[in-house]
Each structure stands twice: as structure tokens, then as C-alpha cells.
N, C-alpha and C. Protein backbone atom coordinates (compact mmCIF):
# COMPACT_ATOMS: atom_id res chain seq x y z
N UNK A 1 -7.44 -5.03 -9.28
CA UNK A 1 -8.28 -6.00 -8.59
C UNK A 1 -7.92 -6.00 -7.11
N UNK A 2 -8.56 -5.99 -6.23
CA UNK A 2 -8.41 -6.27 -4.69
C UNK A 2 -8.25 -7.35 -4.19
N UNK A 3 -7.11 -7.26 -3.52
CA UNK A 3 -7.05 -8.39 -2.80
C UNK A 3 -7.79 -9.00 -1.74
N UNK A 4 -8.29 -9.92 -1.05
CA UNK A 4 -8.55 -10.44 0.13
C UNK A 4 -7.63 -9.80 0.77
N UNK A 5 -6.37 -10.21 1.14
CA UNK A 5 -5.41 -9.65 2.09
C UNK A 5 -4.58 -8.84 1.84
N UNK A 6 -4.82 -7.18 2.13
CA UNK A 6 -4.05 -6.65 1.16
C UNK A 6 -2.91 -5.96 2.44
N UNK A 7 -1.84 -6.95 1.90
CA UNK A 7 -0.64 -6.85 2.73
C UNK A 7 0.44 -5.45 2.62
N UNK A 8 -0.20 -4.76 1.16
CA UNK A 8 0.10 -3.48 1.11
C UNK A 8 -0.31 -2.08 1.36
N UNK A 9 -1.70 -2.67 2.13
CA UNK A 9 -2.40 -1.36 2.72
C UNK A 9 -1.47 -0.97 3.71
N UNK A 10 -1.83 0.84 3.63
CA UNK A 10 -1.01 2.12 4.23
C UNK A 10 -0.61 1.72 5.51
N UNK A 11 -1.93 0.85 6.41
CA UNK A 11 -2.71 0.95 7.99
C UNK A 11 -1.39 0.08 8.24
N UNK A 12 -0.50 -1.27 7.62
CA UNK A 12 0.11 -1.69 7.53
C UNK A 12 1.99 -1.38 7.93
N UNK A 13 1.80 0.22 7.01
CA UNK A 13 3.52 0.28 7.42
C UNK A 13 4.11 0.97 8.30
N UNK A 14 3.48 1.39 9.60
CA UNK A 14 4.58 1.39 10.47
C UNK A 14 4.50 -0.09 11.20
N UNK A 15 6.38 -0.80 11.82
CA UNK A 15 6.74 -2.04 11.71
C UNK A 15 5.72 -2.10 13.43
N UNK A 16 5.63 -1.52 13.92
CA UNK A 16 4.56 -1.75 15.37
C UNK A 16 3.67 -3.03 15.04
N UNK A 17 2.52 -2.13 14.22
CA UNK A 17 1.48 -2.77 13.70
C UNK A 17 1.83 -3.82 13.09
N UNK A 18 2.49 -4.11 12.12
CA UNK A 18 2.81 -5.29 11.70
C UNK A 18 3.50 -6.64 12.65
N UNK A 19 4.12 -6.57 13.67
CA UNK A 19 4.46 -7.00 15.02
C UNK A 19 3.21 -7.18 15.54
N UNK A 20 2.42 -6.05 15.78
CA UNK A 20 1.37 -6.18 17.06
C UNK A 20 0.19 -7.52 16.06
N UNK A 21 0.01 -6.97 14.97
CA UNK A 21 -0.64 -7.89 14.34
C UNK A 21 -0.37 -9.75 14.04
N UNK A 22 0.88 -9.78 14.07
CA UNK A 22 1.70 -11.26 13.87
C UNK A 22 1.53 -11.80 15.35
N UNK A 23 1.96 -11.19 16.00
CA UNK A 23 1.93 -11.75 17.01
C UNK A 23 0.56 -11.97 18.14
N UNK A 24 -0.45 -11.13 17.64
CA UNK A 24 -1.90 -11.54 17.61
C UNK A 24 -2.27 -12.68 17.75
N UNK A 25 -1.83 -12.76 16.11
CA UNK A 25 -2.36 -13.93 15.42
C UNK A 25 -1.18 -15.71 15.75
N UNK A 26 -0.42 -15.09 16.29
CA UNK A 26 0.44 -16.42 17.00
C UNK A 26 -0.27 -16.61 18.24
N UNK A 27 -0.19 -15.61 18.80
CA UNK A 27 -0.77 -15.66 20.02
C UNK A 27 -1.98 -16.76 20.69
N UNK A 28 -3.01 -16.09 19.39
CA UNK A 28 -4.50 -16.62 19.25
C UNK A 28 -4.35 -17.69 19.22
N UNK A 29 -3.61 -18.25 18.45
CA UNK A 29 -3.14 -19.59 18.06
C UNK A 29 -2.44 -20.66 19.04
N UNK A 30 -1.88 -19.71 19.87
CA UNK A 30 -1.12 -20.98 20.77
C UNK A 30 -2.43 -20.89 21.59
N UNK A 31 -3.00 -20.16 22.51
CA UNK A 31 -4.24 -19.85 23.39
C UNK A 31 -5.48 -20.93 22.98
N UNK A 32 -5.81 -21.20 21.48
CA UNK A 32 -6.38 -21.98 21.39
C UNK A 32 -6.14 -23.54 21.21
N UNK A 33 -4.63 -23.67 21.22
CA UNK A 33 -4.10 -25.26 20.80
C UNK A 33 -3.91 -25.56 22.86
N UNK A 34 -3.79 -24.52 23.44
CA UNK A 34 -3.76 -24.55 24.77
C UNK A 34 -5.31 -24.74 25.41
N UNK A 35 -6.24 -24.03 24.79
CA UNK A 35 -7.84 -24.86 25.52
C UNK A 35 -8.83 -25.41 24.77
N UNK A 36 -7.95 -26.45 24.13
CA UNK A 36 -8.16 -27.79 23.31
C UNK A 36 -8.92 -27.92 22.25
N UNK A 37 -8.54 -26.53 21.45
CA UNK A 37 -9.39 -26.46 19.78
C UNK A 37 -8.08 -26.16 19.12
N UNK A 38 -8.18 -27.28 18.44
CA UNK A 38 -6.74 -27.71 17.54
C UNK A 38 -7.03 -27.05 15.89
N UNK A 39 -8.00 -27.09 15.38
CA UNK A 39 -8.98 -26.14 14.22
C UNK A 39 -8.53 -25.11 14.63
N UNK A 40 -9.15 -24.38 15.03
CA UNK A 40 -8.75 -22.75 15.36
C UNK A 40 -7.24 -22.77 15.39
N UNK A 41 -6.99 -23.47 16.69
CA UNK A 41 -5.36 -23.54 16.71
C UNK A 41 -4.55 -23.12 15.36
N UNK A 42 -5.00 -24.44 14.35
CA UNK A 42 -4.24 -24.34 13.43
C UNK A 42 -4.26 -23.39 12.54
N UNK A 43 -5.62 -22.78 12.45
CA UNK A 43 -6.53 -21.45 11.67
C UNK A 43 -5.09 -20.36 11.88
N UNK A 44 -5.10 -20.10 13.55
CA UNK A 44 -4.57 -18.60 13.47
C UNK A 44 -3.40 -19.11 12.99
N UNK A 45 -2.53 -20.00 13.79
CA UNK A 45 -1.02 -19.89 13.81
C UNK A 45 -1.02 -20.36 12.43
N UNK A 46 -1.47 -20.64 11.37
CA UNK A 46 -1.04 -20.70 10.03
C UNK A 46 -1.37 -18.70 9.50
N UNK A 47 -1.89 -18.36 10.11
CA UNK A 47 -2.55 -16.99 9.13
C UNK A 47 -1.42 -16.09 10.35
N UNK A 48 -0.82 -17.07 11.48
CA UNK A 48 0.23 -15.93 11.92
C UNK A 48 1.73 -16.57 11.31
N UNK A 49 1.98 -17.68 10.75
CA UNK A 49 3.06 -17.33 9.80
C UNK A 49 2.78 -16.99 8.94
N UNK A 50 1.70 -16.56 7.83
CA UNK A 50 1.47 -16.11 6.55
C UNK A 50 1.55 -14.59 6.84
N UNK A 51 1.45 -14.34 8.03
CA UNK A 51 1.99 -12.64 8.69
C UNK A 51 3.40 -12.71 9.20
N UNK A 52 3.97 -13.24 9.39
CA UNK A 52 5.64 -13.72 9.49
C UNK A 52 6.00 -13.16 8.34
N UNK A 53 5.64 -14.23 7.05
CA UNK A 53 6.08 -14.34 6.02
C UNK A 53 6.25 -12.68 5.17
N UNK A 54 4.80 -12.23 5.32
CA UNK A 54 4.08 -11.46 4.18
C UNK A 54 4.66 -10.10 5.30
N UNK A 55 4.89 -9.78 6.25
CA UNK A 55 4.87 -8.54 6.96
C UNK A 55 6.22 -8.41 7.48
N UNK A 56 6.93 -9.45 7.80
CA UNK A 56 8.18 -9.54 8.65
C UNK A 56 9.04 -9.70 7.21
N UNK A 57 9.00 -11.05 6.76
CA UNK A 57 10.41 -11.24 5.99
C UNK A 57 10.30 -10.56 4.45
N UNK A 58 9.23 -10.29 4.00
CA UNK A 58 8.94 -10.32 2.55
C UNK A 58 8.26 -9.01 2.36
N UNK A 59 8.02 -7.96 3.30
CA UNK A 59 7.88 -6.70 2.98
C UNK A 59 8.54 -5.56 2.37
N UNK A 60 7.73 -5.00 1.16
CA UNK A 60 8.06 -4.13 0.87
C UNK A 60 7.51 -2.76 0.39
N UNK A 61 7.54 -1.63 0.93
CA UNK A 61 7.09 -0.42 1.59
C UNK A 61 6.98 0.35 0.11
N UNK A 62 5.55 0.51 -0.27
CA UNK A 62 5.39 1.14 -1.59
C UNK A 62 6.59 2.44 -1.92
N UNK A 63 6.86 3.45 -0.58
CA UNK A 63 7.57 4.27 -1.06
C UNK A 63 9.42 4.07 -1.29
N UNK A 64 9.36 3.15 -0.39
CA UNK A 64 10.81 2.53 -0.04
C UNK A 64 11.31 3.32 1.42
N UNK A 65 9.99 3.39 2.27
CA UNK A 65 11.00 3.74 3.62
C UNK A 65 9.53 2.89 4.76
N UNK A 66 10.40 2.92 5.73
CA UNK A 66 9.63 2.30 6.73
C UNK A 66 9.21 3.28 7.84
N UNK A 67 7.97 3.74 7.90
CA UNK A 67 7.76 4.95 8.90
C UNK A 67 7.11 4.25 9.99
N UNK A 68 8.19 4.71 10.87
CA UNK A 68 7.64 4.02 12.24
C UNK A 68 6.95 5.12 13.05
N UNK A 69 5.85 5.77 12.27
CA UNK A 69 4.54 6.27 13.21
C UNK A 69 3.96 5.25 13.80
């Protein structure tokens, strides 16, 4: 079955992307709690710790190595 967020797609494991992506999504998040949409605000920076969570602390690399292409 497919996920909505599939935190184990390939496009995923070098640790760049997973960085460039988290921090996107923090990003987005402070940018919008900064020009006064607190909704959105809360939108990204919750979906940029659920990329904290799911990419930073709780990853794990189908083959067991981390290729930093």
C-alpha cells in the first residue's frame, strides 16, 4: 500500500536532501509566523518537525548505508 509520505523513497537518502528538505519546511514556517499567518505558520513548522523526526532522528536506509550523493 502507498503511503502519503513516503519517507522511504530512494530521492530521500542522500542526508543533503533530507536537511535541505527539513529545513525548508522550518524555514517556511518561521517566514510565515513572521508575516502574520499563524495557520500556515503552524502547517509547515509542524510538517518540519515531522521531517526532524521521520528524516533526521528516526531514519533508516533500506540498504543500511547512507549515500551521500
Amino acid at each position: 500500500m502507498n503511503k502519503l509520505f513516503d519517507l522511504d523513497h530512494p530521492f530521500f537518502r542522500p542526508l543533503w536532501r533530507r536537511v535541505a528538505v527539513t529545513a525548508l519546511c522550518l524555514g517556511w514556517g518561521a517566514f510565515e509566523f513572521a508575516s502574520g499567518s499563524p495557520f500556515w505558520g503552524t502547517l509547515f513548522g509542524g510538517l518540519g518537525l515531522y521531517c526532524v523526526w521521520g528524516f533526521l532522528l528516526n531514519y533508516q536506509p533500506q540498504d543500511g548505508t547512507d549515500n551521500e550523493n
